[in-house]
PDB file of N, CA and C in Angstrom:
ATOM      1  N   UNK A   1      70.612  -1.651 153.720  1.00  0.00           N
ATOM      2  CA  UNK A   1      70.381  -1.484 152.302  1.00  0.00           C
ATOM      3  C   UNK A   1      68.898  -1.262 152.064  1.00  0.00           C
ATOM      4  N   UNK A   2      68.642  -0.263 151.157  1.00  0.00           N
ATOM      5  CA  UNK A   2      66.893  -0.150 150.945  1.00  0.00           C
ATOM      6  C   UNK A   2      67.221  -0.053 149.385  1.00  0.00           C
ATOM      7  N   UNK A   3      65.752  -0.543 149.021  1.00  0.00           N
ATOM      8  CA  UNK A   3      65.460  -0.377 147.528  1.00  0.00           C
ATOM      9  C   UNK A   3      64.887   1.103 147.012  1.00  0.00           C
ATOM     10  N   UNK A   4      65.447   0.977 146.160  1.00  0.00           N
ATOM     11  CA  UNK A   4      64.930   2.365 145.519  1.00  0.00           C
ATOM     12  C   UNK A   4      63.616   2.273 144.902  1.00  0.00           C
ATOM     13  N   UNK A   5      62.683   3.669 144.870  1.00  0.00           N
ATOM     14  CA  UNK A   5      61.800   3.736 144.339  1.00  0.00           C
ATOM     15  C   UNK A   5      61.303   4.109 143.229  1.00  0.00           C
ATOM     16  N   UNK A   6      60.102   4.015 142.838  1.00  0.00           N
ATOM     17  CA  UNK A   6      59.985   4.446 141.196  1.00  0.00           C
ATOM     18  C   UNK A   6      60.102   5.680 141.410  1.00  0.00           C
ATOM     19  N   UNK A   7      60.032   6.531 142.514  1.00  0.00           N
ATOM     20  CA  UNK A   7      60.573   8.226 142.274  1.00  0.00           C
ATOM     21  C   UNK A   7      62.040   8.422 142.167  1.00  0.00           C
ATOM     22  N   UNK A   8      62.360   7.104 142.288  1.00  0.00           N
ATOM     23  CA  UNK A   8      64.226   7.316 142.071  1.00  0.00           C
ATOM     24  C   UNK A   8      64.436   6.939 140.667  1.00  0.00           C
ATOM     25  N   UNK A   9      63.409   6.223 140.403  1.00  0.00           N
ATOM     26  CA  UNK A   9      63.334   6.208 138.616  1.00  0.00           C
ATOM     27  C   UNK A   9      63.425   7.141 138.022  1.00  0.00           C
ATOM     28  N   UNK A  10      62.138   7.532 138.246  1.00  0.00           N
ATOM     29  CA  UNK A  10      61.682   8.838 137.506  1.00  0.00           C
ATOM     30  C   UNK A  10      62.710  10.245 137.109  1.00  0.00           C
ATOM     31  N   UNK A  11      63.368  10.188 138.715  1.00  0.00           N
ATOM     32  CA  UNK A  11      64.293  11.231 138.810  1.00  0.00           C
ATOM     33  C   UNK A  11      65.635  10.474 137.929  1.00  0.00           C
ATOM     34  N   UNK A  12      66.310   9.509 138.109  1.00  0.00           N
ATOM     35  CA  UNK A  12      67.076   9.352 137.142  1.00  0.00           C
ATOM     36  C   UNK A  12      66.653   9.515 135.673  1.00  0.00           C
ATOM     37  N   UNK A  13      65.401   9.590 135.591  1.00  0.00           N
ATOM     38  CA  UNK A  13      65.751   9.988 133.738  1.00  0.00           C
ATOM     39  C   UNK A  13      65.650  11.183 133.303  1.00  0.00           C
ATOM     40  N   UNK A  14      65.190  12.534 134.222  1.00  0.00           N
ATOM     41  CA  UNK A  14      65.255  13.627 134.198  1.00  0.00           C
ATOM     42  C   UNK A  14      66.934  14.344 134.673  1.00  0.00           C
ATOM     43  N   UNK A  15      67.728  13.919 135.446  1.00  0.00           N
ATOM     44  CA  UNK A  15      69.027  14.454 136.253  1.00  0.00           C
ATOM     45  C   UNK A  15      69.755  14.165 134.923  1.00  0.00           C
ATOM     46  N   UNK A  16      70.199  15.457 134.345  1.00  0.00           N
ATOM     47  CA  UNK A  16      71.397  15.186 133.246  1.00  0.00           C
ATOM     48  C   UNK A  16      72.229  16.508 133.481  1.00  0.00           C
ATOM     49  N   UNK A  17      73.515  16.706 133.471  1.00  0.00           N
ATOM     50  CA  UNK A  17      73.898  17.636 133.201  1.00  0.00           C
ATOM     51  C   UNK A  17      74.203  18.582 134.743  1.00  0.00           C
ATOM     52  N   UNK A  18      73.854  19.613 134.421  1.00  0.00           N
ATOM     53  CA  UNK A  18      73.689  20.755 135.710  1.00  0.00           C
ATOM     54  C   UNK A  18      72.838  20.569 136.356  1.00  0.00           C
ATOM     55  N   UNK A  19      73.060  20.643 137.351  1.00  0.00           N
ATOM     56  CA  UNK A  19      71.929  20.869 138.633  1.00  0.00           C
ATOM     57  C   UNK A  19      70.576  21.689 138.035  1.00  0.00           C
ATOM     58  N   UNK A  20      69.644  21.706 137.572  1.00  0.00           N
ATOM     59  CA  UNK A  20      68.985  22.476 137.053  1.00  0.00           C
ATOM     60  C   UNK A  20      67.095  22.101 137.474  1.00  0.00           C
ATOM     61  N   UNK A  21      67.254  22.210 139.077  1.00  0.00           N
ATOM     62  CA  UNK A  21      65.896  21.778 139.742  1.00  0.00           C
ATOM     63  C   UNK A  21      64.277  22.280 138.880  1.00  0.00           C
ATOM     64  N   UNK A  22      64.094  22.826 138.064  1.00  0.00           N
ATOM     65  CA  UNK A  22      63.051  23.495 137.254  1.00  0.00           C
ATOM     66  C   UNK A  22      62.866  23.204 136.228  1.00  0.00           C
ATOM     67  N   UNK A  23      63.914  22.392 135.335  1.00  0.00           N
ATOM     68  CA  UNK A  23      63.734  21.647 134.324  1.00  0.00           C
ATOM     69  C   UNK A  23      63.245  20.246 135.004  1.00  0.00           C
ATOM     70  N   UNK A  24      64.346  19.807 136.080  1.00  0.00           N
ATOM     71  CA  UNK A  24      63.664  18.534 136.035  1.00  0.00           C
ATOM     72  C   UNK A  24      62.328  18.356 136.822  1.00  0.00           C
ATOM     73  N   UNK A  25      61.694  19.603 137.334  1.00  0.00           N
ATOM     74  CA  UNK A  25      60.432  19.472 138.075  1.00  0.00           C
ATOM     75  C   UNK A  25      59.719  19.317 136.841  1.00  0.00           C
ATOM     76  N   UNK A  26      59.788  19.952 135.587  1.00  0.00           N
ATOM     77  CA  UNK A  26      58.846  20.247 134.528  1.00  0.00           C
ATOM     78  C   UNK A  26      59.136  19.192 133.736  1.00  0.00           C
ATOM     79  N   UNK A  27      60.213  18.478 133.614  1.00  0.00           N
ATOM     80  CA  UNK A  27      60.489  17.298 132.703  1.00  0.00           C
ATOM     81  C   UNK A  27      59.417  16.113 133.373  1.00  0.00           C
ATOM     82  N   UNK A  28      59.389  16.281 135.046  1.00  0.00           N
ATOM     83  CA  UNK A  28      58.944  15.249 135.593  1.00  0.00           C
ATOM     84  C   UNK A  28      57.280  15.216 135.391  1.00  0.00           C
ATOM     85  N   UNK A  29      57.276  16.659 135.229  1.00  0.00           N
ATOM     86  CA  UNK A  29      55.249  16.487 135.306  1.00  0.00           C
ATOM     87  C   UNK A  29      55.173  16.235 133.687  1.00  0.00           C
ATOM     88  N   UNK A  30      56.015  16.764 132.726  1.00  0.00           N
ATOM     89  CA  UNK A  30      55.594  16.195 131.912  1.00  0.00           C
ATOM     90  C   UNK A  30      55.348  14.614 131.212  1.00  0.00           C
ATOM     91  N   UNK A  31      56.690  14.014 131.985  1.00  0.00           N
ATOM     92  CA  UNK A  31      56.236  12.195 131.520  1.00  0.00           C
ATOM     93  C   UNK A  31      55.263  11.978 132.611  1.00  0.00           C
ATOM     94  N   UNK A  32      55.098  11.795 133.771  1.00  0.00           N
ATOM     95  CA  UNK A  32      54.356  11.251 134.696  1.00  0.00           C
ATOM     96  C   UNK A  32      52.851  12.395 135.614  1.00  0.00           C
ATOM     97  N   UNK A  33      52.803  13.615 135.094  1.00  0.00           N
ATOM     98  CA  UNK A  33      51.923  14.586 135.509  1.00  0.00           C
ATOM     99  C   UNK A  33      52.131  14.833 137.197  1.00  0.00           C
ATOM    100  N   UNK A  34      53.894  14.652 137.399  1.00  0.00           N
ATOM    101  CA  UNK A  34      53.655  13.777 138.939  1.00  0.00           C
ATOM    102  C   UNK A  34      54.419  15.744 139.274  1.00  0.00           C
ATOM    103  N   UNK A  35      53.805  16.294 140.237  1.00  0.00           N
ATOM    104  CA  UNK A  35      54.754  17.437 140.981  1.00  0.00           C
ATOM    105  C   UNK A  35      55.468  16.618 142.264  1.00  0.00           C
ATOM    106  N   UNK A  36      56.468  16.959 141.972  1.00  0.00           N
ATOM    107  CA  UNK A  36      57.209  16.404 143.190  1.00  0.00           C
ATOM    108  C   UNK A  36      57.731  17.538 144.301  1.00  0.00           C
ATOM    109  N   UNK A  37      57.773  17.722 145.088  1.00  0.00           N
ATOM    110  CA  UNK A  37      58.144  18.762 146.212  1.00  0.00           C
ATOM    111  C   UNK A  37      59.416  18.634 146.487  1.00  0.00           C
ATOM    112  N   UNK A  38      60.187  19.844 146.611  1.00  0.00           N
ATOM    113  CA  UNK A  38      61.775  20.052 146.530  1.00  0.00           C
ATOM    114  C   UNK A  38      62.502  18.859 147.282  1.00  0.00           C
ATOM    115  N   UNK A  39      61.973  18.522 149.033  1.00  0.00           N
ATOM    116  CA  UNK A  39      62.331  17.709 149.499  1.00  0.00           C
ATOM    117  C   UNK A  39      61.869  15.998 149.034  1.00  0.00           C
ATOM    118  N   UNK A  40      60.998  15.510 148.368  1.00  0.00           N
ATOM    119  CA  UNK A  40      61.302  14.331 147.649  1.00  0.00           C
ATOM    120  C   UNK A  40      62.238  14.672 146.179  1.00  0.00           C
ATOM    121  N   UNK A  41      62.528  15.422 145.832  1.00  0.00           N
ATOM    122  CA  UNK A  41      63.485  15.636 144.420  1.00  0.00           C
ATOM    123  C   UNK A  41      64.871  15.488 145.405  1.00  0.00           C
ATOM    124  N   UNK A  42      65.185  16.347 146.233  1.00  0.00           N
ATOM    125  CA  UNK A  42      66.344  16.156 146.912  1.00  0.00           C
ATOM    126  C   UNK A  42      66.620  14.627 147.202  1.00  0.00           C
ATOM    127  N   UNK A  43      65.985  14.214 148.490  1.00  0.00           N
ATOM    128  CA  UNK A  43      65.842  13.008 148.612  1.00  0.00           C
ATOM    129  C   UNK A  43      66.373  11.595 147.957  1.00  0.00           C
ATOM    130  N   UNK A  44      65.539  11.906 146.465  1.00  0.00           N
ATOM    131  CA  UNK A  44      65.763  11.452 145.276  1.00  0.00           C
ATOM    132  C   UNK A  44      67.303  11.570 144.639  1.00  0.00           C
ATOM    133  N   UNK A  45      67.882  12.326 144.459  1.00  0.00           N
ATOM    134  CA  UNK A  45      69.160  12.675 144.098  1.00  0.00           C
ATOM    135  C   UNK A  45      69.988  12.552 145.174  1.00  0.00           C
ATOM    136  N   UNK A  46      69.601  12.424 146.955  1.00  0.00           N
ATOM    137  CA  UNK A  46      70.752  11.919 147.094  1.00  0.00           C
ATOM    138  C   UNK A  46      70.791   9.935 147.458  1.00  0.00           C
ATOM    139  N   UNK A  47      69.340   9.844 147.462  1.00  0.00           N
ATOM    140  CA  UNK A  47      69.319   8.393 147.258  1.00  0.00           C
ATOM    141  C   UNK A  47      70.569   7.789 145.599  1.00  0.00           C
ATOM    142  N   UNK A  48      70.518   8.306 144.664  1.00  0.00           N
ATOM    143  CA  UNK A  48      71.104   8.096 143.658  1.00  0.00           C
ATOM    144  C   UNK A  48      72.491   8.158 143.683  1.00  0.00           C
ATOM    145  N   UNK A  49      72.709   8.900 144.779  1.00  0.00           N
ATOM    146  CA  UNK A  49      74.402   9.360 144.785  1.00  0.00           C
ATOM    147  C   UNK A  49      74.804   8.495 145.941  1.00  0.00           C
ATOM    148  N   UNK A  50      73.742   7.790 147.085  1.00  0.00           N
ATOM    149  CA  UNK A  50      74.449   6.554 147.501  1.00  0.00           C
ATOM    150  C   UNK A  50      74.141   5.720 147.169  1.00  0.00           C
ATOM    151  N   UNK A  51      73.768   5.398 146.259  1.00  0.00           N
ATOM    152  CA  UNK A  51      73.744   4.283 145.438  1.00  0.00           C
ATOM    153  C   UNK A  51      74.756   4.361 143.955  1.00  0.00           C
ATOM    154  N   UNK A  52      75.213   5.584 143.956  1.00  0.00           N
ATOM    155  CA  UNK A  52      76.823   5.852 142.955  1.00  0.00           C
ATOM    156  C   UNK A  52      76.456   5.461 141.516  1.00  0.00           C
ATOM    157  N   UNK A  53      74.630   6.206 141.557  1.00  0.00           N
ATOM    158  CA  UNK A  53      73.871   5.838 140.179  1.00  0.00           C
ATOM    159  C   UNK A  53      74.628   7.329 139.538  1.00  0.00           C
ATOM    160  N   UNK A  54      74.544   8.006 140.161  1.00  0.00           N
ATOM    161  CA  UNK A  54      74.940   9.764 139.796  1.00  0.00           C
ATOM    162  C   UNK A  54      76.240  10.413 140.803  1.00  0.00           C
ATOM    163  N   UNK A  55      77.463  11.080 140.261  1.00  0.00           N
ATOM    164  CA  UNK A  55      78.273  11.664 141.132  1.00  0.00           C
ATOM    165  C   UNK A  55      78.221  12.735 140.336  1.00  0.00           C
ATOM    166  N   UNK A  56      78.452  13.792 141.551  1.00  0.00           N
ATOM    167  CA  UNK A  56      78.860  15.349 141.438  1.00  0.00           C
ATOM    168  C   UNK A  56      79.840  15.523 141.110  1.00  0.00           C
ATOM    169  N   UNK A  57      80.612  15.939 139.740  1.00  0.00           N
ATOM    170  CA  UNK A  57      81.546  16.494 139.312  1.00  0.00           C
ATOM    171  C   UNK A  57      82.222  17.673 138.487  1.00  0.00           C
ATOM    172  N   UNK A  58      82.910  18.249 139.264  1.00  0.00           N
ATOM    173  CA  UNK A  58      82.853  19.874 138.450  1.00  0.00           C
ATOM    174  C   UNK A  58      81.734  20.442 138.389  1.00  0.00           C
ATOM    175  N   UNK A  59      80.841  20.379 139.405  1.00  0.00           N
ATOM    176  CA  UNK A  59      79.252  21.374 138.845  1.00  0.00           C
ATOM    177  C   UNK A  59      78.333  20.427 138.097  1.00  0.00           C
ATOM    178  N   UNK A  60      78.830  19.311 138.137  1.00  0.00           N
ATOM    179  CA  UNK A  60      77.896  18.543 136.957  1.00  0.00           C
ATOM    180  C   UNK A  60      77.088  16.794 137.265  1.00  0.00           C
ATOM    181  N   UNK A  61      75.834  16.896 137.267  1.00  0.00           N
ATOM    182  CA  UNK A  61      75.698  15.066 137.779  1.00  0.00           C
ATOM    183  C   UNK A  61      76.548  14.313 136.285  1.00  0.00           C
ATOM    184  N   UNK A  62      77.027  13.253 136.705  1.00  0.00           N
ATOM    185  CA  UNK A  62      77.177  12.595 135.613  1.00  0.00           C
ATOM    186  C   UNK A  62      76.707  11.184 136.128  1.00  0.00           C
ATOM    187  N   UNK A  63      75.929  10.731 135.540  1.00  0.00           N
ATOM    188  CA  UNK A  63      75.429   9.144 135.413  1.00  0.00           C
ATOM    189  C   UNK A  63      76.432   8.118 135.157  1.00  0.00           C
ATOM    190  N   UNK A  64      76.301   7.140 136.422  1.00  0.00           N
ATOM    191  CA  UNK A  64      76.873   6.045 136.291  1.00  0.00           C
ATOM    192  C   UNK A  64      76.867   4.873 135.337  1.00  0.00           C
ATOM    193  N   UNK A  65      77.980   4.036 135.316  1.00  0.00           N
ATOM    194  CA  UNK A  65      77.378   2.789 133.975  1.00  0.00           C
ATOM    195  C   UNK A  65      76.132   1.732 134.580  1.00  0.00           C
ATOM    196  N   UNK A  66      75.700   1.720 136.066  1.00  0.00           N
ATOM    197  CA  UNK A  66      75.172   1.144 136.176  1.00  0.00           C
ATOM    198  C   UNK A  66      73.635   1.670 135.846  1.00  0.00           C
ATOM    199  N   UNK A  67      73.585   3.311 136.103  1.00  0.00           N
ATOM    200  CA  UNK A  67      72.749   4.512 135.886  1.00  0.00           C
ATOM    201  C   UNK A  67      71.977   4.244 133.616  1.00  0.00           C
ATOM    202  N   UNK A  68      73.308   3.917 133.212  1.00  0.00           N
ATOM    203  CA  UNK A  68      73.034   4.289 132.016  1.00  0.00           C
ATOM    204  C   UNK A  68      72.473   3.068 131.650  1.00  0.00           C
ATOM    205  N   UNK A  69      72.798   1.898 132.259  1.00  0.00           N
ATOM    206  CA  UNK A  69      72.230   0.474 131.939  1.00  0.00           C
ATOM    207  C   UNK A  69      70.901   0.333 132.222  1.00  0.00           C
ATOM    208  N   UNK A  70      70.293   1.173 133.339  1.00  0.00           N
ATOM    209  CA  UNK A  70      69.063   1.093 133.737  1.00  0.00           C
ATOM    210  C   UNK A  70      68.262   2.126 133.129  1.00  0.00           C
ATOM    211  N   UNK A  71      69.114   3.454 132.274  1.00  0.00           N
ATOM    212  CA  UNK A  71      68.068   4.073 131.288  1.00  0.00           C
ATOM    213  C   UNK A  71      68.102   3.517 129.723  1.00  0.00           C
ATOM    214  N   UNK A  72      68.361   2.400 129.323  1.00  0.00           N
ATOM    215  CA  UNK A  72      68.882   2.168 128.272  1.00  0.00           C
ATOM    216  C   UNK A  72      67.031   1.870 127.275  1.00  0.00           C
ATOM    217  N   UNK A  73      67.258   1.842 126.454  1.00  0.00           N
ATOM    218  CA  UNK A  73      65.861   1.978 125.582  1.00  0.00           C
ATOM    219  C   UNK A  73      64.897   3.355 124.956  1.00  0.00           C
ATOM    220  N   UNK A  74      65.681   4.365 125.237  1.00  0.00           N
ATOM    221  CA  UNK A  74      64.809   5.728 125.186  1.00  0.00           C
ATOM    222  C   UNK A  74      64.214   5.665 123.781  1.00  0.00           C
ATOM    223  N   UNK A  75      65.352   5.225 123.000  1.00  0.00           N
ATOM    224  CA  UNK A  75      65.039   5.533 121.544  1.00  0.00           C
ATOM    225  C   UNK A  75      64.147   3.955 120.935  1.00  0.00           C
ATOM    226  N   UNK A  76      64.180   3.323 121.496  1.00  0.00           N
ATOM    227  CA  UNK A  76      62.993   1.965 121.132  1.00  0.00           C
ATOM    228  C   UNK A  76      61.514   2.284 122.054  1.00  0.00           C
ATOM    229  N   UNK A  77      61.566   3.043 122.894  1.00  0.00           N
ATOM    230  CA  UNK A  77      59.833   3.540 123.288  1.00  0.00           C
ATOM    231  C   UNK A  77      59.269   4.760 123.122  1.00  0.00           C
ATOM    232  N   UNK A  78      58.521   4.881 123.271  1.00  0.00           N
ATOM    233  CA  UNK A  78      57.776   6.478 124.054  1.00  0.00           C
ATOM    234  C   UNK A  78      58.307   7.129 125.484  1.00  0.00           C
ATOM    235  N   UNK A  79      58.070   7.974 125.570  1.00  0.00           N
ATOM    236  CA  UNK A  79      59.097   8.787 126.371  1.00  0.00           C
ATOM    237  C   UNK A  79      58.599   7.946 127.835  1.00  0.00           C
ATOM    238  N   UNK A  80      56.985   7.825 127.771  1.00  0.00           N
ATOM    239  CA  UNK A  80      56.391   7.452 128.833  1.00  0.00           C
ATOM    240  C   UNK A  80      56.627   5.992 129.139  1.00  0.00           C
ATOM    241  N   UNK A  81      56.312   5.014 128.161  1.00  0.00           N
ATOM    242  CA  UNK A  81      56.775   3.687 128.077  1.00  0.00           C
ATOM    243  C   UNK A  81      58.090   3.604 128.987  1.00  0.00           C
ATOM    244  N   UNK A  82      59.340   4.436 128.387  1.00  0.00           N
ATOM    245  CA  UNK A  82      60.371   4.139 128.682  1.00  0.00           C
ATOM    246  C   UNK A  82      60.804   4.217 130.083  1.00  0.00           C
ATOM    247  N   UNK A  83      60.021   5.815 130.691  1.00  0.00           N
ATOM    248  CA  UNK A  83      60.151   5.661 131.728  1.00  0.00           C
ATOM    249  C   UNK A  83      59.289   5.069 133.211  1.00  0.00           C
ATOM    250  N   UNK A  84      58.518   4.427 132.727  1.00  0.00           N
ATOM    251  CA  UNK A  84      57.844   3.211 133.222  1.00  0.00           C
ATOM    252  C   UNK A  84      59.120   2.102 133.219  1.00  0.00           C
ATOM    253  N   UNK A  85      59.349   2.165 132.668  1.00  0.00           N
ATOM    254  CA  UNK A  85      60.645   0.530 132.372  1.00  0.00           C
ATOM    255  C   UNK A  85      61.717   0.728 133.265  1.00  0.00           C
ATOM    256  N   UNK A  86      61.910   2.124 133.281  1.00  0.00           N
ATOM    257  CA  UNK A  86      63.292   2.673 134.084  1.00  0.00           C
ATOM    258  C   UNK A  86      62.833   2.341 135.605  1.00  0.00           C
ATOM    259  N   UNK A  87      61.548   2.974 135.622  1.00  0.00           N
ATOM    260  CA  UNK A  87      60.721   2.988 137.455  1.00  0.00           C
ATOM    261  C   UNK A  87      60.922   1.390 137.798  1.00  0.00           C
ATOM    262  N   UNK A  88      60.569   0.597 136.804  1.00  0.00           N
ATOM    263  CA  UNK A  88      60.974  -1.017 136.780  1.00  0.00           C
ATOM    264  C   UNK A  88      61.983  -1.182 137.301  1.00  0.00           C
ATOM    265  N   UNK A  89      62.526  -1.471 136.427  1.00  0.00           N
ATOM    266  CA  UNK A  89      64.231  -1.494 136.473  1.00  0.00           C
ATOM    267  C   UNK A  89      64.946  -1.059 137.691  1.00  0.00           C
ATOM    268  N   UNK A  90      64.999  -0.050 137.962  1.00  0.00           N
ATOM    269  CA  UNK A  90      65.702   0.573 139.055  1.00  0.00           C
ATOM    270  C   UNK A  90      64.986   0.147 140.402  1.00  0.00           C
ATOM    271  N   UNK A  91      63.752  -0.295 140.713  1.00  0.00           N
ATOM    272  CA  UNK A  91      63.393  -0.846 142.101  1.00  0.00           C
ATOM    273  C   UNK A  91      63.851  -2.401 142.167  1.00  0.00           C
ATOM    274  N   UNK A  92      64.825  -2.648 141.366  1.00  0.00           N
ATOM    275  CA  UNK A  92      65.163  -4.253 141.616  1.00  0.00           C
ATOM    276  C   UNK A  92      66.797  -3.786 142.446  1.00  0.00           C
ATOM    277  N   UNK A  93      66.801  -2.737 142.152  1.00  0.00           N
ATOM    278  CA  UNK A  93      68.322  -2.735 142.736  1.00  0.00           C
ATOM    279  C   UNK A  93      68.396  -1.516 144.038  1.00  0.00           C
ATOM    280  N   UNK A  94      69.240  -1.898 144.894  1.00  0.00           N
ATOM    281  CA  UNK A  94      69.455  -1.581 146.007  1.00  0.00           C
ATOM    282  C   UNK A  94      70.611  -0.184 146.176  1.00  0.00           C
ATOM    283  N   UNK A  95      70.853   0.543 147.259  1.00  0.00           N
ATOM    284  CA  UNK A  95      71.768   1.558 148.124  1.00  0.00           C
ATOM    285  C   UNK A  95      71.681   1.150 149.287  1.00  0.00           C
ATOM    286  N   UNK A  96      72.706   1.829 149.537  1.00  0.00           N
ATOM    287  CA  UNK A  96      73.521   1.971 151.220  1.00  0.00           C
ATOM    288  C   UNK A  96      72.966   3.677 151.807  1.00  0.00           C
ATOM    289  N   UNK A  97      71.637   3.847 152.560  1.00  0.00           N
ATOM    290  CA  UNK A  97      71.605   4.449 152.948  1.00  0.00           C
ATOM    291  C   UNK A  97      72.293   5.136 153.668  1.00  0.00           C
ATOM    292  N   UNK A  98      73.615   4.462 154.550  1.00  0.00           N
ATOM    293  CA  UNK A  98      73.950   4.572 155.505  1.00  0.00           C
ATOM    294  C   UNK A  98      75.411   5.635 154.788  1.00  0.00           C
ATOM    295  N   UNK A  99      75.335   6.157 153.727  1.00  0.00           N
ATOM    296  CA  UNK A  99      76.981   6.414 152.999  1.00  0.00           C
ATOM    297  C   UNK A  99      76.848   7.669 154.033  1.00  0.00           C
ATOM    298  N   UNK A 100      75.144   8.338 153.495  1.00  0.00           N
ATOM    299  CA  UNK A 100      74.882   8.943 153.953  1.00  0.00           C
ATOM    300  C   UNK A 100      75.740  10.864 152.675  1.00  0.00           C
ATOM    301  N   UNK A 101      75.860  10.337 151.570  1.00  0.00           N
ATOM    302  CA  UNK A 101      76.096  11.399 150.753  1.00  0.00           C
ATOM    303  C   UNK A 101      74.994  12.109 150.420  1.00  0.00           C
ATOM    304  N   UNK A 102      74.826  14.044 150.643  1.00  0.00           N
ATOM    305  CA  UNK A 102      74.291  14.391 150.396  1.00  0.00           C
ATOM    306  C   UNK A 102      74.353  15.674 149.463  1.00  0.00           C
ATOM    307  N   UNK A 103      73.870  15.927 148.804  1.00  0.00           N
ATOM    308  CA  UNK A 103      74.174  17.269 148.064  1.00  0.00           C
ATOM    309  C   UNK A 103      72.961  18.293 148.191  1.00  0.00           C
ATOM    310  N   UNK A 104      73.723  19.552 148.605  1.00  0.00           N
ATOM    311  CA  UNK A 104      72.849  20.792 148.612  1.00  0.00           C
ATOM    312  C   UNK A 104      72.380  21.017 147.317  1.00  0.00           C
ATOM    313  N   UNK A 105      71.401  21.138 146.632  1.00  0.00           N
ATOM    314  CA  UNK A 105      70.571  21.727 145.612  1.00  0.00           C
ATOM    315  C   UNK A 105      69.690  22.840 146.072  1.00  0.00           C
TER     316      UNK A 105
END
């Protein structure tokens, strides 16, 4: 079991919807000024999917309840605040590296 990192934060509050690697590179520099390189974004998303924060369905991530519990507050902070709280939040809890689920992006 390893803990997740605040780049697994980060990336959970950008992953909504479609696979759409260019929004969430640009969503990401915009809260945190952070560029992330294809292989830590990957990384990132499939750390999330063994940890069953995010599953692939029909073409689509959809966020888990444990996923949505750990973005919860958007609308009580600043975009930045909030996702500081999320980077929090989400390094208290653990994955199973070992599922070993990965998704091509």
């Amino acid at each position: 079991m390893k803990n997740y990192t605040n780049i697994d934060g980060l990336v959970l509050c950008v992953v909504k919807g479609k696979p759409n690697v260019y929004s969430w590179i640009s969503e990401i520099d915009a809260l945190d000024h952070l560029l992330l390189t294809y292989d830590e974004l990957r990384s990132s998303i499939n750390n999330l999917l063994n940890g069953n924060m995010l599953y692939y369905k029909n073409g689509r991530f959809v966020r888990s309840l444990k996923a949505k519990f750990i973005l919860i507050g958007r609308l009580l902070f600043g975009d930045v605040d909030w996702q500081i709280k999320v980077q929090h939040r989400i390094e208290k809890y653990t994955y199973d590296e070992s599922k070993n689920a990965e998704l091509k992006i």
